[in-house]
PDB file of N, CA and C in Angstrom:
ATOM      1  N   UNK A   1     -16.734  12.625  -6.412  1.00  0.00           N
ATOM      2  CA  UNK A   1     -15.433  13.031  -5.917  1.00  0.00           C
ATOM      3  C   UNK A   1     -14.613  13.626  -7.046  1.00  0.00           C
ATOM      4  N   UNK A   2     -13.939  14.631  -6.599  1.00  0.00           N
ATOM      5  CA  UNK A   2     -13.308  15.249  -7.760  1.00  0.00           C
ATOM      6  C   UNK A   2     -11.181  14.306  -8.162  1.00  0.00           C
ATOM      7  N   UNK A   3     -10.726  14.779  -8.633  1.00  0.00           N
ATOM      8  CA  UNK A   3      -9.683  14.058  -8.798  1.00  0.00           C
ATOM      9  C   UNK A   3      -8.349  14.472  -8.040  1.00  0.00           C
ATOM     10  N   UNK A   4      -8.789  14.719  -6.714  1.00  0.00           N
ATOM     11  CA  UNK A   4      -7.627  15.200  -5.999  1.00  0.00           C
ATOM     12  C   UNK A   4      -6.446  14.359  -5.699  1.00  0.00           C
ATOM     13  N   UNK A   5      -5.430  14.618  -5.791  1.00  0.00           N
ATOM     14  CA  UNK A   5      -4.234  13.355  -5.706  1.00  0.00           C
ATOM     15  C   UNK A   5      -3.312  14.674  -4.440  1.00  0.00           C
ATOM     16  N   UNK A   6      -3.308  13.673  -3.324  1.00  0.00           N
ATOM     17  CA  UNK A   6      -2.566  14.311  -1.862  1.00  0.00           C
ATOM     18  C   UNK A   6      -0.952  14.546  -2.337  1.00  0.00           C
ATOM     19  N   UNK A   7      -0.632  15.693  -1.987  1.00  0.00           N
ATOM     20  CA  UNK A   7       0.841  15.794  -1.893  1.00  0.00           C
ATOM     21  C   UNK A   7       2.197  14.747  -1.815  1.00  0.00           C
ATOM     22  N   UNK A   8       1.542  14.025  -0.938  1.00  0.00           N
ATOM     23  CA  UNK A   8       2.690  13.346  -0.143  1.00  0.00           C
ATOM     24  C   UNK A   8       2.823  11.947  -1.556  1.00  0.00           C
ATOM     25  N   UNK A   9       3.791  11.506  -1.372  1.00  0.00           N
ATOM     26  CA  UNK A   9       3.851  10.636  -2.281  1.00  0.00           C
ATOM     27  C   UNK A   9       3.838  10.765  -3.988  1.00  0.00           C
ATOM     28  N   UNK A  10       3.446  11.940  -4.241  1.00  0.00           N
ATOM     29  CA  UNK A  10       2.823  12.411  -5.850  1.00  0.00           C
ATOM     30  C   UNK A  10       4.699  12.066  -6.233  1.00  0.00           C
ATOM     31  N   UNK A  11       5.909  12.793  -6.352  1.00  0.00           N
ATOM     32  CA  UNK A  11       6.802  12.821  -6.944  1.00  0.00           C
ATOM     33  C   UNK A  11       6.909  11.225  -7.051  1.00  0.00           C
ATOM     34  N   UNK A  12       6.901  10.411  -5.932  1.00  0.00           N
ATOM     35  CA  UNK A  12       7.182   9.106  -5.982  1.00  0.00           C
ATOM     36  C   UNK A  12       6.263   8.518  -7.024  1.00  0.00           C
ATOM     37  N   UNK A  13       5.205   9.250  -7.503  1.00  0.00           N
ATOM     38  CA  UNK A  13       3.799   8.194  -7.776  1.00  0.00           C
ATOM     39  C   UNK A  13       4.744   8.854  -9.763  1.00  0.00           C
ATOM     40  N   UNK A  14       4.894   9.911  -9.837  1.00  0.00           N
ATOM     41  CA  UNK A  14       5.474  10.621 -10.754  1.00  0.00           C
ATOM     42  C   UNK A  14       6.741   9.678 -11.577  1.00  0.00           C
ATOM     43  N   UNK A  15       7.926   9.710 -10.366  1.00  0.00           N
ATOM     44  CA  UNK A  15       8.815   8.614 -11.520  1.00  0.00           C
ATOM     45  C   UNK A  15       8.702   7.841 -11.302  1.00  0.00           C
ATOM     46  N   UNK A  16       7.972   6.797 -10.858  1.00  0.00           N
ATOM     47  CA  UNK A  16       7.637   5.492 -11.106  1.00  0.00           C
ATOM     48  C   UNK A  16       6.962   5.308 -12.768  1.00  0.00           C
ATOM     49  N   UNK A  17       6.141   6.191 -12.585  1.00  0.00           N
ATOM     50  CA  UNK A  17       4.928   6.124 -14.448  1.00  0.00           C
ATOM     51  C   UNK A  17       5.909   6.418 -15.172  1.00  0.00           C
ATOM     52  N   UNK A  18       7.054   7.301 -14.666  1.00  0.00           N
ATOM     53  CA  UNK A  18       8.333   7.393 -16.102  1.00  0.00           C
ATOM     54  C   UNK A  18       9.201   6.232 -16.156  1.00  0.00           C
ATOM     55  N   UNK A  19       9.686   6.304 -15.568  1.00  0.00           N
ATOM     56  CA  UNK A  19      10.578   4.868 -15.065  1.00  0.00           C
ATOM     57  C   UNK A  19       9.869   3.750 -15.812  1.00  0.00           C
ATOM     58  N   UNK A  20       9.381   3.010 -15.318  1.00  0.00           N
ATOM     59  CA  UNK A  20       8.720   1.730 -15.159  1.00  0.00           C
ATOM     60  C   UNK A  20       7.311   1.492 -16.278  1.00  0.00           C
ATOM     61  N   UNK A  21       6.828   2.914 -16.466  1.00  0.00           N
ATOM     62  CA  UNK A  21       5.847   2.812 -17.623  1.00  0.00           C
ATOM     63  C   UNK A  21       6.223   3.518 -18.929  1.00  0.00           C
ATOM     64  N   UNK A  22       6.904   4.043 -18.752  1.00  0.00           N
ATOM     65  CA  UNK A  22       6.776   5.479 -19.835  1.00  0.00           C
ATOM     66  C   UNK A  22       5.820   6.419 -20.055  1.00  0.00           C
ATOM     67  N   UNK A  23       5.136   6.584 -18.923  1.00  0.00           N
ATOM     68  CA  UNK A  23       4.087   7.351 -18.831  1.00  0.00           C
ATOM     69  C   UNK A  23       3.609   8.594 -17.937  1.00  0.00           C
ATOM     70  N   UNK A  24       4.394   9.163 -17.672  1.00  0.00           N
ATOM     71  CA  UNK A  24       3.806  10.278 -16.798  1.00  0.00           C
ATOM     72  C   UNK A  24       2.684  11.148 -16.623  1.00  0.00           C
ATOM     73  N   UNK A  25       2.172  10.464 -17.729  1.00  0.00           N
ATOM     74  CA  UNK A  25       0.625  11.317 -17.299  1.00  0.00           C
ATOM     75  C   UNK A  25      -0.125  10.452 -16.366  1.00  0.00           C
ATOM     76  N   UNK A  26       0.206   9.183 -16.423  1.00  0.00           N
ATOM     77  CA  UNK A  26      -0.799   8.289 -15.726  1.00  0.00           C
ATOM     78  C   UNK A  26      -0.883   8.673 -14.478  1.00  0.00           C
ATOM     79  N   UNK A  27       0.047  10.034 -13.974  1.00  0.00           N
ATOM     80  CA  UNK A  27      -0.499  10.666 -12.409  1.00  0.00           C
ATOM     81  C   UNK A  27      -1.558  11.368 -12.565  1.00  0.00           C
ATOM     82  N   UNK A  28      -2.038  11.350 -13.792  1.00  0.00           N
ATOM     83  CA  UNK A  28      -3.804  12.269 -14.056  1.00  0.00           C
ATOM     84  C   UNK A  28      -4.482  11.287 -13.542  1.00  0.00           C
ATOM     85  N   UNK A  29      -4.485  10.202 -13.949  1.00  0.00           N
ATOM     86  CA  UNK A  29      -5.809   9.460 -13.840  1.00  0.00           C
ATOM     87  C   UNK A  29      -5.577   8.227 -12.752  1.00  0.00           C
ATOM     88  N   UNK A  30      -4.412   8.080 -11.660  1.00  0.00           N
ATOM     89  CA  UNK A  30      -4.110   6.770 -10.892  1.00  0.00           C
ATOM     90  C   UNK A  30      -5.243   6.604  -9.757  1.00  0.00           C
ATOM     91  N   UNK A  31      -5.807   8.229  -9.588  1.00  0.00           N
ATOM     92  CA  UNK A  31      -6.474   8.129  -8.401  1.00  0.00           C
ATOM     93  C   UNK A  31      -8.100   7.183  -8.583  1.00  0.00           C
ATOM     94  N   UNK A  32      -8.501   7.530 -10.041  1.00  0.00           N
ATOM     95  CA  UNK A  32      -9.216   7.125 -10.721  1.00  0.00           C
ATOM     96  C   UNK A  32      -9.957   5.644 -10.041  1.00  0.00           C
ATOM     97  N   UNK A  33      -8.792   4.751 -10.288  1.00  0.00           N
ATOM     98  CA  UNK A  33      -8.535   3.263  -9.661  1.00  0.00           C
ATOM     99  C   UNK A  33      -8.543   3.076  -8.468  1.00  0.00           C
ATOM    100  N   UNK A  34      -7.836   3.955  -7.772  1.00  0.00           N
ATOM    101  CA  UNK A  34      -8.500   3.784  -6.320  1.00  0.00           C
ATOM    102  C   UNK A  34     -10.115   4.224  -6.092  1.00  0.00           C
ATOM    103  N   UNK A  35     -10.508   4.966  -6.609  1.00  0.00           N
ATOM    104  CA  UNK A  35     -11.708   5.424  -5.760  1.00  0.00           C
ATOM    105  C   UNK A  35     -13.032   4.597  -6.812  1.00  0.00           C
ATOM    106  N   UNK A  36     -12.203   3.860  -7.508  1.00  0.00           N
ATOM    107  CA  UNK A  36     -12.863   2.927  -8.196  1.00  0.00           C
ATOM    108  C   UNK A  36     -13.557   1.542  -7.153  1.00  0.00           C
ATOM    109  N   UNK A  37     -12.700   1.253  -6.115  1.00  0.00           N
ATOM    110  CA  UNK A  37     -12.588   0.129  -5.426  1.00  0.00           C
ATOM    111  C   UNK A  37     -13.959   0.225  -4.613  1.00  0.00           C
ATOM    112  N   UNK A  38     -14.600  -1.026  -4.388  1.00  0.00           N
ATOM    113  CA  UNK A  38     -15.832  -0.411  -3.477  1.00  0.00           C
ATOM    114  C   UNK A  38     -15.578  -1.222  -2.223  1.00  0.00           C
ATOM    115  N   UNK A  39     -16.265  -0.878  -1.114  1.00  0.00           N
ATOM    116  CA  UNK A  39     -16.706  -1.543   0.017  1.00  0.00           C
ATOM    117  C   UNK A  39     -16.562  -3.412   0.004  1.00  0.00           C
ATOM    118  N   UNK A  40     -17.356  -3.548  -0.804  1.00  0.00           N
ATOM    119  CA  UNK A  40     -17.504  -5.067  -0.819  1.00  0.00           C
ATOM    120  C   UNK A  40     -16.253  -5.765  -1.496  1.00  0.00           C
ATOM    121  N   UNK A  41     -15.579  -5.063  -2.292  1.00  0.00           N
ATOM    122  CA  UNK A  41     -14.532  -5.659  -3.032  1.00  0.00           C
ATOM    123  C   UNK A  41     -13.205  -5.254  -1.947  1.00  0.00           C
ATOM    124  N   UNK A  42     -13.285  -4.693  -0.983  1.00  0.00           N
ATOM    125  CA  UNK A  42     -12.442  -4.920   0.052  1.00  0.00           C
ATOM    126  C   UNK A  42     -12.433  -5.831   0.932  1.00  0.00           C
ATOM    127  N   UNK A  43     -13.998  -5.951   1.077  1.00  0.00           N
ATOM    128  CA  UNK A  43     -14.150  -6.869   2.399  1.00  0.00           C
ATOM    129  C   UNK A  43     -13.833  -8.613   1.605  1.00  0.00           C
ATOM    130  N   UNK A  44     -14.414  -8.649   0.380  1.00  0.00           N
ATOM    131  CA  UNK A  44     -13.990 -10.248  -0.087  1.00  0.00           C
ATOM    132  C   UNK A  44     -12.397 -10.266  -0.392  1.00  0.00           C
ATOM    133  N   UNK A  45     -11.712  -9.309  -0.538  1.00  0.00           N
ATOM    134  CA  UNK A  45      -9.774  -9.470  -0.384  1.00  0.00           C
ATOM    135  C   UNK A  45      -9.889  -9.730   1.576  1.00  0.00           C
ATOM    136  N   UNK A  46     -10.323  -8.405   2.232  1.00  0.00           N
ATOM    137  CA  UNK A  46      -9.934  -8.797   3.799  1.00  0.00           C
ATOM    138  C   UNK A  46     -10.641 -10.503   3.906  1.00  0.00           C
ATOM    139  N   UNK A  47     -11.523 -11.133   3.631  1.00  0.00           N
ATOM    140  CA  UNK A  47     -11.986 -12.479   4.210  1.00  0.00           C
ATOM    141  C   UNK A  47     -10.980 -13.211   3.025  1.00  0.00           C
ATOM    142  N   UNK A  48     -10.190 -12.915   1.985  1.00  0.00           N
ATOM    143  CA  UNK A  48      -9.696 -14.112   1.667  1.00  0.00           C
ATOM    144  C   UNK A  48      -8.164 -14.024   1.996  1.00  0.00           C
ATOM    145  N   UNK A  49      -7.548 -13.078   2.283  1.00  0.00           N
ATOM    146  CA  UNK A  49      -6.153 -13.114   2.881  1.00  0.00           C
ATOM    147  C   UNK A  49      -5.989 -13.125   4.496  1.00  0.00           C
ATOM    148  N   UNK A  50      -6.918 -12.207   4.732  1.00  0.00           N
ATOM    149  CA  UNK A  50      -6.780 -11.793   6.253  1.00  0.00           C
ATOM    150  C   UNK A  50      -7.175 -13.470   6.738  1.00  0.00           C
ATOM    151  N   UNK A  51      -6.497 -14.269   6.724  1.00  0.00           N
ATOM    152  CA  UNK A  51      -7.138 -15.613   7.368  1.00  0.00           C
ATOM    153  C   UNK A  51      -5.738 -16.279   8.665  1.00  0.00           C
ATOM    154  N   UNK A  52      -6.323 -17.436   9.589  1.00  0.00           N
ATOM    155  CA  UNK A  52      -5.270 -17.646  10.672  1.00  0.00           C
ATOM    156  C   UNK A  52      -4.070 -18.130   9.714  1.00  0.00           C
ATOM    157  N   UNK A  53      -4.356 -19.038   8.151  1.00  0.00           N
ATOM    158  CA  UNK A  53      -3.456 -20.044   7.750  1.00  0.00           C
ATOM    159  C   UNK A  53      -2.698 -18.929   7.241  1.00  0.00           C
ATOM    160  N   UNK A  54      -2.843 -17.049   7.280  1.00  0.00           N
ATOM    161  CA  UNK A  54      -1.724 -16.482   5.893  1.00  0.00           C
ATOM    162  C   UNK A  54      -1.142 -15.517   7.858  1.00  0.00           C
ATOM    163  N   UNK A  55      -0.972 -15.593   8.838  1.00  0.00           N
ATOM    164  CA  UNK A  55      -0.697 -15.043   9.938  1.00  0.00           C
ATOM    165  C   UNK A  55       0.787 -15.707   9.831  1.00  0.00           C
ATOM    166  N   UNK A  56       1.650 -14.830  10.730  1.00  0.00           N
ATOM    167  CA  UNK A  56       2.680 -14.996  10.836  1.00  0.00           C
ATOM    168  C   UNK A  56       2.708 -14.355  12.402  1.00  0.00           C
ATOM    169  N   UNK A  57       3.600 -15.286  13.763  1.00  0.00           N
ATOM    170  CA  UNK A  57       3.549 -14.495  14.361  1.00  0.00           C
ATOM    171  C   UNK A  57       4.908 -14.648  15.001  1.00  0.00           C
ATOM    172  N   UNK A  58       5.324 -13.751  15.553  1.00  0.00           N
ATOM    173  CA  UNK A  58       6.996 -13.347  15.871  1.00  0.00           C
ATOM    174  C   UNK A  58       6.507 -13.047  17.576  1.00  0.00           C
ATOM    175  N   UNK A  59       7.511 -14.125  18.151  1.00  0.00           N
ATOM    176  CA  UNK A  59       8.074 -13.848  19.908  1.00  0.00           C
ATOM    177  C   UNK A  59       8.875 -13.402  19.923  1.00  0.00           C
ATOM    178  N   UNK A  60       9.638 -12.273  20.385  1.00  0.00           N
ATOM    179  CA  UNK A  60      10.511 -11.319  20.510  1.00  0.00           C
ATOM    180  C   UNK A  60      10.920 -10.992  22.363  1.00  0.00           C
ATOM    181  N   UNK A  61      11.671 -11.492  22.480  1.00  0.00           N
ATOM    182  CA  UNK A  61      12.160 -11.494  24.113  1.00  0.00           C
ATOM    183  C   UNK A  61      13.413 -10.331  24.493  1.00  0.00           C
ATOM    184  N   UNK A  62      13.153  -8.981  24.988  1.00  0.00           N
ATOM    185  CA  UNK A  62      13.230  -8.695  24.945  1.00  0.00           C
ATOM    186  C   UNK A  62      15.489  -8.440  25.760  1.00  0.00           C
ATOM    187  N   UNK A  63      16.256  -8.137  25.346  1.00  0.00           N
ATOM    188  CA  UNK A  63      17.272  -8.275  25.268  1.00  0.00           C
ATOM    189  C   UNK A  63      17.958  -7.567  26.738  1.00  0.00           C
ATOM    190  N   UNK A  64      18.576  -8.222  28.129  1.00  0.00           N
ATOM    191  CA  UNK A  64      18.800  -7.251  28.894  1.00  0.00           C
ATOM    192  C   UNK A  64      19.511  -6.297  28.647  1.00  0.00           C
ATOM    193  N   UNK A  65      19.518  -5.157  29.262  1.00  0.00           N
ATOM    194  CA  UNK A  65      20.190  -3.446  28.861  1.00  0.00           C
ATOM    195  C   UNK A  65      21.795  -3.969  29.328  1.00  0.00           C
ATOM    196  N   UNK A  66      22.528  -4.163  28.871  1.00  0.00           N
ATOM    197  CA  UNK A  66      24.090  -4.016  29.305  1.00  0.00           C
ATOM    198  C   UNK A  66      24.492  -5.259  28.297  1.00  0.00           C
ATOM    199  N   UNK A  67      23.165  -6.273  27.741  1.00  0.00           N
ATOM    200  CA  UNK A  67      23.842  -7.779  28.122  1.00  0.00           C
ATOM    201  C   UNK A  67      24.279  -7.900  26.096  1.00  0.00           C
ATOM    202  N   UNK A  68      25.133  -8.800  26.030  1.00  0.00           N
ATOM    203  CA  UNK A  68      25.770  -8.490  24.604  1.00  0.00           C
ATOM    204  C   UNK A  68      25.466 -10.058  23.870  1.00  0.00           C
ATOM    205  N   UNK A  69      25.288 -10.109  22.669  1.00  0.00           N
ATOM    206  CA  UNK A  69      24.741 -11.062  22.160  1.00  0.00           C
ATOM    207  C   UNK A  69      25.675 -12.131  21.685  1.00  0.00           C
TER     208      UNK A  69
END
């Protein structure tokens, strides 16, 4: 894969490395790290977070149209 970094997000990805690193070149090489990541090293993060005990779940009832809280 070559080192393509997508439009969207680049300025954001840009002053953050100035800001926060002092580094603005590090938008050469960030993609680097992602495409570093493999298959299996996703799936052992999805089986150790994705679990019922880290779920959160929200009932939301939905509010009648006129009615005031």
């Amino acid at each position: 894969m070559g080192s393509y970094m997508p439009r969207f997000g680049l300025m954001h990805y840009l002053a953050c490395f100035t800001l926060f690193d002092g580094d603005p070149q590090r938008i050469n090489t960030i993609l680097d790290g992602f495409q570093a990541v493999t298959p299996a090293q996703i799936q052992a993060a999805a089986q150790k977070y994705l679990v019922p005990r880290n779920r959160a779940i929200v009932v939301r009832k939905p509010v009648a149209k006129g009615a005031t809280r």
